[in-house]
PDB file of N, CA and C in Angstrom:
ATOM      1  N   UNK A   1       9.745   8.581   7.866  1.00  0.00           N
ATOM      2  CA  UNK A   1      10.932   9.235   7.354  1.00  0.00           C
ATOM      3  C   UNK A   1      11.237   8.700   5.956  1.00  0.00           C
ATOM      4  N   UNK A   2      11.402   9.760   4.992  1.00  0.00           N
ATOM      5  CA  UNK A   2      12.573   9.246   3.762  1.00  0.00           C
ATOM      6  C   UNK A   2      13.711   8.781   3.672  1.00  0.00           C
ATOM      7  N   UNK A   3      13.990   7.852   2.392  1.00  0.00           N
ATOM      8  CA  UNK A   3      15.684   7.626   2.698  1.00  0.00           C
ATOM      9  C   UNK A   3      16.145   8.648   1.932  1.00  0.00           C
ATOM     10  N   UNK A   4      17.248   8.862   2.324  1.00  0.00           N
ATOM     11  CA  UNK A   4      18.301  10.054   1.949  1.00  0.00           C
ATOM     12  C   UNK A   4      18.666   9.953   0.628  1.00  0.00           C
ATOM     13  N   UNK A   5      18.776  10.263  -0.352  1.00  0.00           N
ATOM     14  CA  UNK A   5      19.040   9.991  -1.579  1.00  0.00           C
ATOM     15  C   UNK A   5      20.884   9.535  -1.934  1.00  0.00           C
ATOM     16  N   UNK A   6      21.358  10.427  -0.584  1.00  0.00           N
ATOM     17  CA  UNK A   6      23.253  10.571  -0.609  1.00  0.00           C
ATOM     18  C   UNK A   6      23.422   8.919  -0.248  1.00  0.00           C
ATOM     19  N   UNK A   7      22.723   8.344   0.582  1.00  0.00           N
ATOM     20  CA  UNK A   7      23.182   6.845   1.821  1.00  0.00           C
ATOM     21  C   UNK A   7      22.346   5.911   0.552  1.00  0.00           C
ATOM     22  N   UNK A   8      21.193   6.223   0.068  1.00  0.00           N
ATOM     23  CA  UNK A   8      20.324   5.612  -0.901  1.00  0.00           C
ATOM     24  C   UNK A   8      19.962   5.517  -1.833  1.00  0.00           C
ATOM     25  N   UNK A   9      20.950   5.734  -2.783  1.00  0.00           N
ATOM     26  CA  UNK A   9      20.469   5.669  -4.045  1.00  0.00           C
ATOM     27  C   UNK A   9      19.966   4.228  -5.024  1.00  0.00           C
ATOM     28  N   UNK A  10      19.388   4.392  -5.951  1.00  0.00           N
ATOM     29  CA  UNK A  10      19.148   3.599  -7.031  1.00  0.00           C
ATOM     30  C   UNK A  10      17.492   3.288  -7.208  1.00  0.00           C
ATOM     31  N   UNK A  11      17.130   2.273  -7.766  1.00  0.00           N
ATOM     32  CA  UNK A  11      15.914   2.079  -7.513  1.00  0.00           C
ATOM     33  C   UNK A  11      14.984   1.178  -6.949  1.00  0.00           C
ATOM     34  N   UNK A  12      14.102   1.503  -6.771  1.00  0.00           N
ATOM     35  CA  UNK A  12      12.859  -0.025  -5.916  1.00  0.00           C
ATOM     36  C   UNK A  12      11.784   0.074  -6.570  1.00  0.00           C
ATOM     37  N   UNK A  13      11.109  -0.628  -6.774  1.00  0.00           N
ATOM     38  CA  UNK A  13       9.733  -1.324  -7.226  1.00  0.00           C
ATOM     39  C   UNK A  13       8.997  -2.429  -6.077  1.00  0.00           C
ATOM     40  N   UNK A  14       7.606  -2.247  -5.751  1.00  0.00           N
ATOM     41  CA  UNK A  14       7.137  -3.001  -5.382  1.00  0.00           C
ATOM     42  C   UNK A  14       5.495  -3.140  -5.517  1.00  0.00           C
ATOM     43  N   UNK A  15       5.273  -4.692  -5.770  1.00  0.00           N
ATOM     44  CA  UNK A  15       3.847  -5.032  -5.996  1.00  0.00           C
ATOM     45  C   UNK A  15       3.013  -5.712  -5.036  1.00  0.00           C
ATOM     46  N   UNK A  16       1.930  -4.911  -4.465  1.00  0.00           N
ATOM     47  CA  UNK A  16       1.075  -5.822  -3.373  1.00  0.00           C
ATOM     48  C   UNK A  16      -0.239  -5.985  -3.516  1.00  0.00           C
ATOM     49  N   UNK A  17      -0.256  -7.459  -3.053  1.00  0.00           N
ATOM     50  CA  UNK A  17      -1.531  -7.585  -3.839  1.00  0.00           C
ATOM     51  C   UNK A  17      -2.663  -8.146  -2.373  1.00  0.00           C
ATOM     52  N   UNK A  18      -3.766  -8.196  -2.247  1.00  0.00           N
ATOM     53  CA  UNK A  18      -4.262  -8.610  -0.918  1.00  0.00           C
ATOM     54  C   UNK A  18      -6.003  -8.825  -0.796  1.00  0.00           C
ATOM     55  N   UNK A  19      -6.567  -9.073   0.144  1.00  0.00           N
ATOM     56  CA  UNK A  19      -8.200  -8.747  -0.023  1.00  0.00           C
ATOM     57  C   UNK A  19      -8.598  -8.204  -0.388  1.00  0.00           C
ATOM     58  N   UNK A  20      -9.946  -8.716  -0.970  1.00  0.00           N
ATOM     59  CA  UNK A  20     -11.362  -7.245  -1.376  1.00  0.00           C
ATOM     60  C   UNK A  20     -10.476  -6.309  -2.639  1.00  0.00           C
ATOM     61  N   UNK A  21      -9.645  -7.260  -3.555  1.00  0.00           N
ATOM     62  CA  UNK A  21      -8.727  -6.667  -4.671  1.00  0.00           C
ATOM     63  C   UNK A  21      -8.210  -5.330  -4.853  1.00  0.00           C
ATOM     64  N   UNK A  22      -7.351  -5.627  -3.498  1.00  0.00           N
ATOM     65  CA  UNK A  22      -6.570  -4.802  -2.933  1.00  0.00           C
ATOM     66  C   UNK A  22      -5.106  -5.316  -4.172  1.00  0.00           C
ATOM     67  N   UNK A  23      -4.889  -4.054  -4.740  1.00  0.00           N
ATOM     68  CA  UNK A  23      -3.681  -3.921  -5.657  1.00  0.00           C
ATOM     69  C   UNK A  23      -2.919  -2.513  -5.488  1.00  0.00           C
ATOM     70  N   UNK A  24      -1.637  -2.338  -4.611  1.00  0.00           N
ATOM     71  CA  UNK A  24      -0.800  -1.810  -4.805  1.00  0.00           C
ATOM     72  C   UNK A  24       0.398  -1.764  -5.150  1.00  0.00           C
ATOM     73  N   UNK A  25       1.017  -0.290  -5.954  1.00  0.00           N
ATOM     74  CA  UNK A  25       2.434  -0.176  -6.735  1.00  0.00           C
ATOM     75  C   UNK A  25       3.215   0.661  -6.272  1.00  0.00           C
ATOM     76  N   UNK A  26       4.397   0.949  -5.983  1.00  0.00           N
ATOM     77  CA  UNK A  26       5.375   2.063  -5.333  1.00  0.00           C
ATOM     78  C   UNK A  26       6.346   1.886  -6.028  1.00  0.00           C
ATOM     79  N   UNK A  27       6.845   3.074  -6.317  1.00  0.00           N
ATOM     80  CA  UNK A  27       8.514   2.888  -7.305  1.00  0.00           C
ATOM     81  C   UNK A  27       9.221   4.202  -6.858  1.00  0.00           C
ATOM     82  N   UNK A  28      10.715   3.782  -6.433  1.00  0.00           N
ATOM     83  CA  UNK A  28      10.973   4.902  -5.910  1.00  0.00           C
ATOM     84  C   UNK A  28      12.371   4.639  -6.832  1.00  0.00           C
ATOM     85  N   UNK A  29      13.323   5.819  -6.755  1.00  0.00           N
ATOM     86  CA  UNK A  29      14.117   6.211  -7.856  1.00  0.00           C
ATOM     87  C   UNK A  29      15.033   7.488  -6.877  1.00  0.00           C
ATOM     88  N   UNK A  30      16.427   7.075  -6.505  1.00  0.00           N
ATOM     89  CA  UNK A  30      17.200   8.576  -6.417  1.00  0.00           C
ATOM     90  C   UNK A  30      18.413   8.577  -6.865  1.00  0.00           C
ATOM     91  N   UNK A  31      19.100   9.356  -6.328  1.00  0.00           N
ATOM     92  CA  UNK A  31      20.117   9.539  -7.263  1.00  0.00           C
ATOM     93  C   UNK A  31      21.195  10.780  -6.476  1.00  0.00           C
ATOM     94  N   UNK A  32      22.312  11.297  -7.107  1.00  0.00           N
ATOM     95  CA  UNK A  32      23.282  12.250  -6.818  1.00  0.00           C
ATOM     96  C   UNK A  32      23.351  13.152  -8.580  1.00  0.00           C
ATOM     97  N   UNK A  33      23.793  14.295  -8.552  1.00  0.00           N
ATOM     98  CA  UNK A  33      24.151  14.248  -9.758  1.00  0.00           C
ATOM     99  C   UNK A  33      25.398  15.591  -9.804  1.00  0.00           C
ATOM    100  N   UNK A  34      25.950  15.970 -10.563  1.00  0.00           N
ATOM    101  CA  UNK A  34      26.877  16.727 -10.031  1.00  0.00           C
ATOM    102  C   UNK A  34      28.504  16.168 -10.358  1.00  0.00           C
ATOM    103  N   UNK A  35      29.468  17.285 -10.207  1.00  0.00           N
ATOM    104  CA  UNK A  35      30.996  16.752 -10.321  1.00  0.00           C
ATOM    105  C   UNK A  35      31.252  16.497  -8.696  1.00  0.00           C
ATOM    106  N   UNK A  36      30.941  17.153  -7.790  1.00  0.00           N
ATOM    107  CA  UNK A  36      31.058  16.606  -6.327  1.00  0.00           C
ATOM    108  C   UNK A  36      29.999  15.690  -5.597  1.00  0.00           C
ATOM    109  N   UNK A  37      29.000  15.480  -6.505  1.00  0.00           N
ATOM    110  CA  UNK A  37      27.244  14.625  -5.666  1.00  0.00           C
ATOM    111  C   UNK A  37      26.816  15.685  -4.529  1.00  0.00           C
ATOM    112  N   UNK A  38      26.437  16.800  -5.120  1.00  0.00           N
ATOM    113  CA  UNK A  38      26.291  17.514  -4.070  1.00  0.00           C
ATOM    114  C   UNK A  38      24.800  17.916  -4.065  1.00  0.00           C
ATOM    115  N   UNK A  39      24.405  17.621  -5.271  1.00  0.00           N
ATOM    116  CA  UNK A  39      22.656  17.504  -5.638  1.00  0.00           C
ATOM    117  C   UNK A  39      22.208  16.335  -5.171  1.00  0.00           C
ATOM    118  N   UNK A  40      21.036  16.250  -4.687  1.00  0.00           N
ATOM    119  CA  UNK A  40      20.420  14.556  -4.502  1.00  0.00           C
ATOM    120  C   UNK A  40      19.073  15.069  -4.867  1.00  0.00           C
ATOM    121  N   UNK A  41      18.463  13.724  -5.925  1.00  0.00           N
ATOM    122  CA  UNK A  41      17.004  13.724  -6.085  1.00  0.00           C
ATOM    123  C   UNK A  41      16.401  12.771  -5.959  1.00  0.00           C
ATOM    124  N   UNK A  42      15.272  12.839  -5.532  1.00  0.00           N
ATOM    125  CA  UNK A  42      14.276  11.380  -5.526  1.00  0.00           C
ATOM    126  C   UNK A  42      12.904  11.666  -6.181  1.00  0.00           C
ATOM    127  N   UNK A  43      12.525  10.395  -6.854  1.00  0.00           N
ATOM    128  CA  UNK A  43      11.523  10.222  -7.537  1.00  0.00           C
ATOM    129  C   UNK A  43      10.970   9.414  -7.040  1.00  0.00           C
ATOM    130  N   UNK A  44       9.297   9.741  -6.267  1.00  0.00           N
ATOM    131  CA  UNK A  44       8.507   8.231  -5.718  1.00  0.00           C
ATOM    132  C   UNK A  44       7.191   8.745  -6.118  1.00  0.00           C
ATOM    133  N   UNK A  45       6.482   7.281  -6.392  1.00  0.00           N
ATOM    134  CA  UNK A  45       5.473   7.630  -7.074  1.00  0.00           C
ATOM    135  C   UNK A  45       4.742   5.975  -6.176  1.00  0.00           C
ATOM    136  N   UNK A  46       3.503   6.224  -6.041  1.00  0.00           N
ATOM    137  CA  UNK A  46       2.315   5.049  -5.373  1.00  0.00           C
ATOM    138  C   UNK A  46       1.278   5.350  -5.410  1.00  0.00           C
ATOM    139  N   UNK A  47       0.866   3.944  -6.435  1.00  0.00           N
ATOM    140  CA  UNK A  47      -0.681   3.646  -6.880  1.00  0.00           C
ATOM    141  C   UNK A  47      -1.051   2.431  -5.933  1.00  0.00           C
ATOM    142  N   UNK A  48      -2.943   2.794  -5.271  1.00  0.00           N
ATOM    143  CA  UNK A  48      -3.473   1.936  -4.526  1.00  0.00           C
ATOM    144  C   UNK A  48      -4.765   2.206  -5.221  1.00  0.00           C
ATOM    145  N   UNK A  49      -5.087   0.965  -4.783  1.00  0.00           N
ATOM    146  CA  UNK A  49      -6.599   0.390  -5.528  1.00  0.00           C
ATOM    147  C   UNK A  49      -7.252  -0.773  -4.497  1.00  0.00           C
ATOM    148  N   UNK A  50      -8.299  -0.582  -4.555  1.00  0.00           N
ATOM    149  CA  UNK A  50      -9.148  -1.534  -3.556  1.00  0.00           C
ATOM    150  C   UNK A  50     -10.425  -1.236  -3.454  1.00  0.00           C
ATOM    151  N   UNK A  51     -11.162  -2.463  -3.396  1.00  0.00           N
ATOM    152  CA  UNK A  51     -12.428  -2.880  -3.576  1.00  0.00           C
ATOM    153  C   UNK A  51     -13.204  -3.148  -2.089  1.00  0.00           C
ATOM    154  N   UNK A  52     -14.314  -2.188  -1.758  1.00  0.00           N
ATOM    155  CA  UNK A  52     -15.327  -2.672  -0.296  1.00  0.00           C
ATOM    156  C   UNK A  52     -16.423  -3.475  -0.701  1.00  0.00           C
ATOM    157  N   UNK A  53     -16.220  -4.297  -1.779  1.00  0.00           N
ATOM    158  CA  UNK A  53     -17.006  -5.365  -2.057  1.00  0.00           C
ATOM    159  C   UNK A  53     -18.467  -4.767  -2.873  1.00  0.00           C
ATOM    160  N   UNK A  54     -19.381  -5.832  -2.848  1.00  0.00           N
ATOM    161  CA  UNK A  54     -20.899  -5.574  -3.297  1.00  0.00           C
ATOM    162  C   UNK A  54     -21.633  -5.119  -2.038  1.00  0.00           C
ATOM    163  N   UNK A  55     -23.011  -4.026  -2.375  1.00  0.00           N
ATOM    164  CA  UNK A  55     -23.472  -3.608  -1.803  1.00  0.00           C
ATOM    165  C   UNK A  55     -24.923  -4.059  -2.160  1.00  0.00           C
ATOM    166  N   UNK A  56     -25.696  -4.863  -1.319  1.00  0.00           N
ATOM    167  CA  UNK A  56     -26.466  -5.178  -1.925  1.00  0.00           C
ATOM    168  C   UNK A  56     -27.571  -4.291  -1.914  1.00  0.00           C
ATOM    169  N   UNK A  57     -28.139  -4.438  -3.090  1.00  0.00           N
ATOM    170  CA  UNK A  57     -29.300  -3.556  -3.423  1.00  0.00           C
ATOM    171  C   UNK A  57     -31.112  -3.964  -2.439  1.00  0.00           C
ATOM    172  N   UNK A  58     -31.140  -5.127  -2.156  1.00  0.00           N
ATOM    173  CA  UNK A  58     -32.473  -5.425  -1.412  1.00  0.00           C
ATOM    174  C   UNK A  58     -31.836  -6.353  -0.054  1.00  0.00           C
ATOM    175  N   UNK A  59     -32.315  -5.996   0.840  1.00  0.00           N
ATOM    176  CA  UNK A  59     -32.324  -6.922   1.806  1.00  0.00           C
ATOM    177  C   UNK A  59     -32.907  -7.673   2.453  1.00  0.00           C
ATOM    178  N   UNK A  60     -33.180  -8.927   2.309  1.00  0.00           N
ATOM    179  CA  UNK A  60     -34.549 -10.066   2.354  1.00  0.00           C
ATOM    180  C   UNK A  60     -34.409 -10.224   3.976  1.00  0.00           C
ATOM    181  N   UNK A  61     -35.427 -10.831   4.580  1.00  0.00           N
ATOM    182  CA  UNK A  61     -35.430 -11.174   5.824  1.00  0.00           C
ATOM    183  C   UNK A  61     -36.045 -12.732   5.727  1.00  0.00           C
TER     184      UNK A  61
END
């Protein structure tokens, strides 16, 4: 589920970082706008990145 933009507004940022250069970003952004707040918008946006390592090219026995 989303948060509601009316109960939730403002903004978040977050950075995670983890194995096998695992780097993720999320930024979320809402708001009301209006003479009564009767509009609500949200802005979310998430970047992921991650690495399954080296693959090796020969396999010795």
């Amino acid at each position: 589920m989303t948060k509601d933009p009316f109960e939730h507004p403002g903004t978040a940022f977050s950075l995670a970082l983890g194995e096998r250069d695992y780097k993720g970003i999320e930024f979320r952004h809402a708001g009301v706008i209006g003479k009564e707040n009767r509009v609500g918008y949200k802005l979310n946006a998430q970047v992921i990145d991650a690495s399954e390592g080296e693959i090796p090219t020969c396999i010795q026995s």
